[in-house]
Protein backbone atom coordinates (compact mmCIF):
# COMPACT_ATOMS: atom_id res chain seq x y z
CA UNK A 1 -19.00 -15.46 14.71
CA UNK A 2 -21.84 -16.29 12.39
CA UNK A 3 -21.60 -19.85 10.77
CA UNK A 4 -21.76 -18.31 7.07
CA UNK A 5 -18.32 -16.69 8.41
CA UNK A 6 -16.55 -19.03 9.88
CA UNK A 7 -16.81 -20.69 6.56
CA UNK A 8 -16.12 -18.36 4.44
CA UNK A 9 -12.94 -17.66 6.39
CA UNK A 10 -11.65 -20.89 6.48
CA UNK A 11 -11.97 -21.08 2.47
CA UNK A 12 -9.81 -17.62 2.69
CA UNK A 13 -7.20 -19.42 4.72
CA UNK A 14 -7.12 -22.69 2.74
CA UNK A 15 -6.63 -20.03 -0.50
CA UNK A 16 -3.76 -20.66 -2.43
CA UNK A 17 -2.08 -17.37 -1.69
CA UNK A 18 0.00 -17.69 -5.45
CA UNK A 19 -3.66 -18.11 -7.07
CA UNK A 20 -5.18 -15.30 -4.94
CA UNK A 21 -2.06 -12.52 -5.62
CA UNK A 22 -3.14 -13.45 -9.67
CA UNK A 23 -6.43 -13.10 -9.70
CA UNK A 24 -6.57 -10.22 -7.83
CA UNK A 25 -3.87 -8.30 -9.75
CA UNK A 26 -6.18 -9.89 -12.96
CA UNK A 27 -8.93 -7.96 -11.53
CA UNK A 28 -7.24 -4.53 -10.66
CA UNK A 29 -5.59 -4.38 -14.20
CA UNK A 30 -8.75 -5.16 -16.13
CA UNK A 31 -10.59 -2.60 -14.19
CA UNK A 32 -7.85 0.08 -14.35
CA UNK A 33 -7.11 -0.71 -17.66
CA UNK A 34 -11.29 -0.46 -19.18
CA UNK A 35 -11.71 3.12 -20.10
CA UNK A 36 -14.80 5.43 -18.72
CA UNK A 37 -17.50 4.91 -16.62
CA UNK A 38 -17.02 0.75 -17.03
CA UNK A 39 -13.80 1.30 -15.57
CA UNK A 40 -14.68 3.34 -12.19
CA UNK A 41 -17.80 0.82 -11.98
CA UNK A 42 -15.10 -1.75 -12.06
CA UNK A 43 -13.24 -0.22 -9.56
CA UNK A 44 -15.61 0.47 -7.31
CA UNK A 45 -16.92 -3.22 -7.74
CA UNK A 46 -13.34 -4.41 -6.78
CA UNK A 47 -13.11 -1.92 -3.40
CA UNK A 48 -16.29 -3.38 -2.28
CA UNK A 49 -14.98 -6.85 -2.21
CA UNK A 50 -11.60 -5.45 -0.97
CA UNK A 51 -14.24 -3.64 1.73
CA UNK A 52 -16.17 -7.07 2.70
CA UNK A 53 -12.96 -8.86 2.90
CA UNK A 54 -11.83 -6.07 5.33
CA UNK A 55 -14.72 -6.25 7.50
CA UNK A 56 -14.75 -10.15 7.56
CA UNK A 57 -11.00 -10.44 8.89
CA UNK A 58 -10.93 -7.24 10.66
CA UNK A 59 -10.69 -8.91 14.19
CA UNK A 60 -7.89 -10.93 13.54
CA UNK A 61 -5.45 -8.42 12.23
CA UNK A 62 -3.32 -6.38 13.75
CA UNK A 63 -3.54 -2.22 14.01
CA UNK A 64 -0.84 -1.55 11.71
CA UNK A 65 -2.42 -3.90 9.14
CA UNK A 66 -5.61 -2.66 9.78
CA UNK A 67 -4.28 0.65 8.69
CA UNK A 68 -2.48 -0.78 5.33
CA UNK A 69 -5.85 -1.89 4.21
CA UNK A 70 -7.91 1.09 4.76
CA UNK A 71 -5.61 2.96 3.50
CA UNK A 72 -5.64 1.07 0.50
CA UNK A 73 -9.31 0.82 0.12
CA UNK A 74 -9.42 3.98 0.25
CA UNK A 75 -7.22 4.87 -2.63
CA UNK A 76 -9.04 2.14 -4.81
CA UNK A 77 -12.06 4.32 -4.01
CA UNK A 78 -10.53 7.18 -5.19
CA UNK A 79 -9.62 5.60 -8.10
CA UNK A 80 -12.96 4.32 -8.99
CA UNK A 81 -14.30 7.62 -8.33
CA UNK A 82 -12.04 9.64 -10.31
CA UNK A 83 -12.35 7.10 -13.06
CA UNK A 84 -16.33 7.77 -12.85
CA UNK A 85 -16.06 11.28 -13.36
């Protein structure tokens, strides 16, 4: 693994997990919440650091979880999408 990485995962795992669930559902309702094209850019914003996350921890998690979070990316990219258009 790349150093870059290796650090940025070990700031993920030192997260407070409290602070993390907050911000993030900060983020989601703000971007759901902002009407029109702001709103799906937003979104779509928010899936791509939901996508690098994904990428970054993908060897560590297990298949089922794996699946969880792709299939939840992929409904925040529907979201965004739909909100776009």
């Amino acid at each position: 693994m790349q150093r870059t990485q290796r650090g940025i995962v070990g700031r993920l795992a030192r997260a407070n997990p409290t602070t993390v669930f907050l911000v993030t559902l900060l983020l989601v309702l703000v971007a759901f919440f902002t009407p029109g094209v702001l709103g799906g850019l937003l979104t779509l914003l928010l899936a791509g650091a939901v996508a690098a996350l994904l990428v970054t921890t993908w060897p560590v998690q297990t298949p089922p979880t794996r699946a969880i979070r792709l299939l939840a990316l992929t409904l925040l990219v529907t979201a965004g999408l739909v909100k776009l258009l």
